[in-house]
N, C-alpha and C. Protein backbone atom coordinates (compact mmCIF):
# COMPACT_ATOMS: atom_id res chain seq x y z
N UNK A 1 -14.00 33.37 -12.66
CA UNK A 1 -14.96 32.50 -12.01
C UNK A 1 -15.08 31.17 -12.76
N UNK A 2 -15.23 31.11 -14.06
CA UNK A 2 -15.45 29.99 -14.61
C UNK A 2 -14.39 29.32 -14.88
N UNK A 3 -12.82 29.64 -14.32
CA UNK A 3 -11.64 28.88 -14.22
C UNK A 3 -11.65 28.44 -13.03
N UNK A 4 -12.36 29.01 -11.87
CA UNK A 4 -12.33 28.28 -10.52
C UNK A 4 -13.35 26.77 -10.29
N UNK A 5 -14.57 27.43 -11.14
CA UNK A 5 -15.66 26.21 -11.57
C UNK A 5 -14.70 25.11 -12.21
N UNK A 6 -13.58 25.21 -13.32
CA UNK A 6 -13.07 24.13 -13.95
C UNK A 6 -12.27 23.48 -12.92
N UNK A 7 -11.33 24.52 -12.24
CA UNK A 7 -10.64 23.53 -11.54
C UNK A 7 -11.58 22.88 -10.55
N UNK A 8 -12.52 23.37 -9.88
CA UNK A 8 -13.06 22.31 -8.60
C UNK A 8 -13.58 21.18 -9.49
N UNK A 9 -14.15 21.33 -10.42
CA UNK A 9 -14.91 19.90 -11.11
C UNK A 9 -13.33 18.56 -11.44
N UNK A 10 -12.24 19.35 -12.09
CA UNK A 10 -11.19 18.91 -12.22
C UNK A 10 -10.83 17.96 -10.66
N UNK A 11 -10.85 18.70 -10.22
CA UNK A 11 -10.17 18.02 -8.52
C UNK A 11 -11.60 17.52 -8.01
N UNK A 12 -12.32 17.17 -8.22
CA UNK A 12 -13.65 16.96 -7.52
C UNK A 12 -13.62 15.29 -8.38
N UNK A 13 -13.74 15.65 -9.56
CA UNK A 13 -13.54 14.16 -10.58
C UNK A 13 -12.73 13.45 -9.96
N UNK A 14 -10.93 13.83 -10.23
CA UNK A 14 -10.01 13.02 -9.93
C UNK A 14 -10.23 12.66 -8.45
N UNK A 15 -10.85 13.27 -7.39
CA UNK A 15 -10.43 12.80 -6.04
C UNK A 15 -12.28 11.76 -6.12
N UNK A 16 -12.93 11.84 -7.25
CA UNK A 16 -14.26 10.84 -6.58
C UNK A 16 -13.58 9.07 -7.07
N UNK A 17 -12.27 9.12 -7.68
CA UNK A 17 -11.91 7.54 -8.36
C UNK A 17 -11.04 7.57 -6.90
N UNK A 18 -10.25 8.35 -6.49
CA UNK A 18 -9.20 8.01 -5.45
C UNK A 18 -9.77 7.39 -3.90
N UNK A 19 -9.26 6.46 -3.30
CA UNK A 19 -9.81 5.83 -2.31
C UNK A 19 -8.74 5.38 -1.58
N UNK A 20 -8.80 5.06 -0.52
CA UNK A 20 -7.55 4.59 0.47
C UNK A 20 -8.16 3.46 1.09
N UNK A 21 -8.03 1.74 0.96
CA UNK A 21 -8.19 1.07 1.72
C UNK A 21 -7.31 0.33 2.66
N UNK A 22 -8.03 -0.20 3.96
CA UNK A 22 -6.95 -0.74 4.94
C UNK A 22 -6.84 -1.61 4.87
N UNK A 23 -5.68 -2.72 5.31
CA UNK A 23 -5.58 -4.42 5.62
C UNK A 23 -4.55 -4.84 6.38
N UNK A 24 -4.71 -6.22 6.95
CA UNK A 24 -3.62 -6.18 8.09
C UNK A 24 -3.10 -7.94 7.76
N UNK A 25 -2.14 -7.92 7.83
CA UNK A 25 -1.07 -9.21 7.46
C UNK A 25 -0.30 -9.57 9.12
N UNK A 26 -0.18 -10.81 9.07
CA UNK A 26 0.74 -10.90 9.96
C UNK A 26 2.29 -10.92 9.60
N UNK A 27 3.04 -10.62 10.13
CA UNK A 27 4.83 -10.72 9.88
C UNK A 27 4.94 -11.27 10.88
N UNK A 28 6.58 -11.15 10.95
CA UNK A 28 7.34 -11.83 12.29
C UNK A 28 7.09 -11.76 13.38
N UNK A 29 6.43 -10.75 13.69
CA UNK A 29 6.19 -10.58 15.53
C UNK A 29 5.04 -10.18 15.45
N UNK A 30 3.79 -9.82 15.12
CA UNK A 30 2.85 -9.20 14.99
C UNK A 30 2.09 -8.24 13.62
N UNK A 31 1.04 -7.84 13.31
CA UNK A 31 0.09 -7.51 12.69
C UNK A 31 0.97 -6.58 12.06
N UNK A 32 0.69 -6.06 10.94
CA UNK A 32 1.27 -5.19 9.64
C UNK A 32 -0.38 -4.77 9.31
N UNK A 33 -0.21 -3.45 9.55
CA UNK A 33 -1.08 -2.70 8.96
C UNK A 33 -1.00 -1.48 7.76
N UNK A 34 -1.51 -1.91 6.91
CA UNK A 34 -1.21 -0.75 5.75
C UNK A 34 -2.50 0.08 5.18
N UNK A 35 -2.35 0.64 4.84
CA UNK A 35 -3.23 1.92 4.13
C UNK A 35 -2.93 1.76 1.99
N UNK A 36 -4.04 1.63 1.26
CA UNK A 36 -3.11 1.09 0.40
C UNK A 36 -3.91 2.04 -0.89
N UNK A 37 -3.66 3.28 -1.38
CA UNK A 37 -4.31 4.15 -1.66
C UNK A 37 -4.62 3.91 -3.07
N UNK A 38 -5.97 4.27 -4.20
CA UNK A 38 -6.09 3.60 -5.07
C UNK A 38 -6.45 4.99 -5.85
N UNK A 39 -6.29 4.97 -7.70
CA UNK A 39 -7.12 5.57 -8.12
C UNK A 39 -7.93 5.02 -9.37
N UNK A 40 -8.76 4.71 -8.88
CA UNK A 40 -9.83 3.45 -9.48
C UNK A 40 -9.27 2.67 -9.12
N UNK A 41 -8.49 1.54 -10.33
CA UNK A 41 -8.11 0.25 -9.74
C UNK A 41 -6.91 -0.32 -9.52
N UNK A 42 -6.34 1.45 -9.98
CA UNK A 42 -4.46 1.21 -9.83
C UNK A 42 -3.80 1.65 -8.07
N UNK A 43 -3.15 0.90 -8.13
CA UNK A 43 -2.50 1.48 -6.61
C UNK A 43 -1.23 1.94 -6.96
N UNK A 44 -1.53 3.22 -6.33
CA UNK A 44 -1.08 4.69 -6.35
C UNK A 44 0.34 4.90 -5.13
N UNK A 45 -0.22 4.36 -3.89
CA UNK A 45 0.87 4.49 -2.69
C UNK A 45 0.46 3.47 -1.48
N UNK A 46 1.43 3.00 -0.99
CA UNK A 46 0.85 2.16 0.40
C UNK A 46 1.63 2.66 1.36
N UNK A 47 1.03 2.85 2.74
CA UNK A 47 1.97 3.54 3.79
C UNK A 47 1.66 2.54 4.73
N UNK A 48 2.51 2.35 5.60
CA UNK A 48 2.62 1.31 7.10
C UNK A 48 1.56 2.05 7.86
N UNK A 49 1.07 1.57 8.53
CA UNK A 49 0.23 2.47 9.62
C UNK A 49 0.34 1.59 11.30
N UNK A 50 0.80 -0.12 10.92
CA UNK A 50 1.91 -0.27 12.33
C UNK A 50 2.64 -1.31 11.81
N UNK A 51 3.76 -1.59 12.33
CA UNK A 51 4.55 -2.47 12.34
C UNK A 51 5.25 -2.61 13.59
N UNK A 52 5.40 -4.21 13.81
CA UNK A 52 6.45 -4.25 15.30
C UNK A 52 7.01 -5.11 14.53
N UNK A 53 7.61 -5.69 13.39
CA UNK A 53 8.64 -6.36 13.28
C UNK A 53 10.09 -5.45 13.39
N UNK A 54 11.10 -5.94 13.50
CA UNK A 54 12.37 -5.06 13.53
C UNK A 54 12.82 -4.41 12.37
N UNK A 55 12.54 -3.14 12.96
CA UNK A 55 12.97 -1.75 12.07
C UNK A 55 14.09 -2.05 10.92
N UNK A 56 15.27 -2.39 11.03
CA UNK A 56 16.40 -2.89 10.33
C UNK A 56 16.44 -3.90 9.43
N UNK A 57 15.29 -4.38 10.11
CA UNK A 57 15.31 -5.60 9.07
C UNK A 57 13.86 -4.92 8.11
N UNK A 58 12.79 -5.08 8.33
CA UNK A 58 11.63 -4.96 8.30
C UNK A 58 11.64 -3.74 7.15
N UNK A 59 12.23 -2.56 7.41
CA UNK A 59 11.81 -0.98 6.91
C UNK A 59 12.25 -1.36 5.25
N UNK A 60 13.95 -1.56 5.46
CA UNK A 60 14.06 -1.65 4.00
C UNK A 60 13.30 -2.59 3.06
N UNK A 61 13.11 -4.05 3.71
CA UNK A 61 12.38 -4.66 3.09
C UNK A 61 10.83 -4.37 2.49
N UNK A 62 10.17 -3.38 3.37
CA UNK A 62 8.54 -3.20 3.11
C UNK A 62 8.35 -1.75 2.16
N UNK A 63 10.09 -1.20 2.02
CA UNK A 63 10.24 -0.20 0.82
C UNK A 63 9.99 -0.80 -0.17
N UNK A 64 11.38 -1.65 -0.46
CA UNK A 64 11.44 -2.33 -1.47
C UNK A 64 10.35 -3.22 -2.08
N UNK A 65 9.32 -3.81 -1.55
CA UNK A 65 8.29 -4.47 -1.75
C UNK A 65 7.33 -3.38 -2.16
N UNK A 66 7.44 -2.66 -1.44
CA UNK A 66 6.37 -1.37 -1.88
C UNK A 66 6.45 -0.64 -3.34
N UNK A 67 7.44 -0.46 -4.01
CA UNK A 67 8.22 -0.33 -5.22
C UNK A 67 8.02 -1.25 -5.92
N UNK A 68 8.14 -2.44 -5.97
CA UNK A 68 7.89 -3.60 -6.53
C UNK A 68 5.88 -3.76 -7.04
N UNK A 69 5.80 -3.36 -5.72
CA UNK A 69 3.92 -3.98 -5.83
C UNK A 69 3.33 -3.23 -7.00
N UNK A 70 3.33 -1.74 -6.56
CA UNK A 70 3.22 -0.91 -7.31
C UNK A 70 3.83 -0.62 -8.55
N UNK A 71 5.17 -1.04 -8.63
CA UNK A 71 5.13 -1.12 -10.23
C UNK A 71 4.54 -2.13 -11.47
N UNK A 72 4.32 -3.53 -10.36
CA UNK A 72 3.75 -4.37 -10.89
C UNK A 72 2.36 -4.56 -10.86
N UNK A 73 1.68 -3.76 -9.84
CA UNK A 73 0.21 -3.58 -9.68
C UNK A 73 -0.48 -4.94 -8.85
N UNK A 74 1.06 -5.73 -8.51
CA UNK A 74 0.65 -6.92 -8.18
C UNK A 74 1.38 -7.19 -6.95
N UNK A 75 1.00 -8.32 -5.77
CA UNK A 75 1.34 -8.30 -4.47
C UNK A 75 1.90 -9.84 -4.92
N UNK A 76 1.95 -10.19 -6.53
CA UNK A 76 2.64 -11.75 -6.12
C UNK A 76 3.75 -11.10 -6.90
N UNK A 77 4.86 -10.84 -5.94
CA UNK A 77 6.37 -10.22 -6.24
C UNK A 77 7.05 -11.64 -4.70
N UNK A 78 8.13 -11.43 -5.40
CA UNK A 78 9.33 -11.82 -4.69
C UNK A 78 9.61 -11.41 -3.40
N UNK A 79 9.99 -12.27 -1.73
CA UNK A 79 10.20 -12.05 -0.91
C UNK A 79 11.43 -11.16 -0.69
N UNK A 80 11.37 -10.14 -0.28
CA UNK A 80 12.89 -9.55 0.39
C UNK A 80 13.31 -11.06 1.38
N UNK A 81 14.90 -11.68 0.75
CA UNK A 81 15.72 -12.50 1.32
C UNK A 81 16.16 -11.65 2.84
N UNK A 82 15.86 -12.31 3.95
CA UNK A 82 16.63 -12.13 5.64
C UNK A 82 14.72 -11.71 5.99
N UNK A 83 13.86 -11.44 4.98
CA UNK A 83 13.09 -10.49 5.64
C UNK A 83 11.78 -11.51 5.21
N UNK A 84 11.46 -12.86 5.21
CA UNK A 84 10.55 -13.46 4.46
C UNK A 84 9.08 -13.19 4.94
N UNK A 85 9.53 -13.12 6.93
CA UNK A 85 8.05 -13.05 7.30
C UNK A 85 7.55 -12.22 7.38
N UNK A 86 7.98 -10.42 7.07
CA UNK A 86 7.93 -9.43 7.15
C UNK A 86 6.93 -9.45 5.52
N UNK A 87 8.05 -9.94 4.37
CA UNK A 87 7.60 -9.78 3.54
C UNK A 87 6.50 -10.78 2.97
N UNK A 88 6.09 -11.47 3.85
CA UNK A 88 4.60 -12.29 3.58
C UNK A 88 3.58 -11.14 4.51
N UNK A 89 3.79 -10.87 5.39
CA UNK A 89 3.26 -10.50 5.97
C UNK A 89 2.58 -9.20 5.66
N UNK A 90 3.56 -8.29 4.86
CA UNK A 90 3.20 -6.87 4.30
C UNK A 90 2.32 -7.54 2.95
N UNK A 91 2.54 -8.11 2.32
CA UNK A 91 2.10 -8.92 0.83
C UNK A 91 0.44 -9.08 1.57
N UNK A 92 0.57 -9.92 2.68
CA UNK A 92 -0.77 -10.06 3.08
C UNK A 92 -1.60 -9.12 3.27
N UNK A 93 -1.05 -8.19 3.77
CA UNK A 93 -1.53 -7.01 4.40
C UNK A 93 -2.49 -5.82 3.14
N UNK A 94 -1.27 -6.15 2.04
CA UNK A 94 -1.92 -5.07 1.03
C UNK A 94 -3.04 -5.94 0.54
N UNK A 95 -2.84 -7.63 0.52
CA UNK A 95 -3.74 -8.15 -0.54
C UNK A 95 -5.71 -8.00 0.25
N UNK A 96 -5.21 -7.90 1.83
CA UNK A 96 -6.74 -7.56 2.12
C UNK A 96 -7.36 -6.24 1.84
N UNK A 97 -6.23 -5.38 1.85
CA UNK A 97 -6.68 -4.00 1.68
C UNK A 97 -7.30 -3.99 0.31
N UNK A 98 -6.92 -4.44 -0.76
CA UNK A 98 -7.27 -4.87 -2.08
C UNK A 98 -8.41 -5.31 -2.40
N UNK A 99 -8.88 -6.91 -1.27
CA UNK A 99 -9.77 -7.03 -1.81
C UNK A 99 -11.31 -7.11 -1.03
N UNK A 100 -10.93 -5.12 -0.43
CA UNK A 100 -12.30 -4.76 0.69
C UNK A 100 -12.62 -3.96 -0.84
């Protein structure tokens, strides 16, 4: 019993810093919406939640940016080249989610 008490306080702690906020950027054809998940003040993961710019172009680029942000903790990274408005657009997207 008092190992089940540790773990819920354990997972109860870590999930009261974790938070998921939203923000939306424009790209090439329309709105970029992301989800941009935090624990306290580090960001942890960002997931698309829409995109209509083109898949081919768009997907690899908002990986690669996504990798980037997060390792740098920072959204002023370098445009994916072919993909600029995609990648202003996702940049935008996380920086509102950021600063709700």
């Amino acid at each position: 019993m008092k190992k089940v008490l540790i773990m819920l306080t354990l997972v109860l702690g870590v999930s009261a810093f974790a938070q998921t906020k939203e923000g939306v950027g424009y790209g090439y054809k329309d709105d970029i919406k992301v989800a941009v998940e935090m624990d306290g003040d580090k960001i942890k993961d960002i997931k698309v939640l829409a995109n209509q710019d083109t898949p081919k172009i768009s997907e690899p680029a908002i990986e690669e940016l996504t990798k980037k942000i997060i390792e740098t903790q920072s959204v002023e990274v370098e445009d994916i080249a072919g993909a600029t408005y995609t990648s202003e657009g996702f940049k935008e997207a996380v920086q509102d989610a950021l600063s709700k």
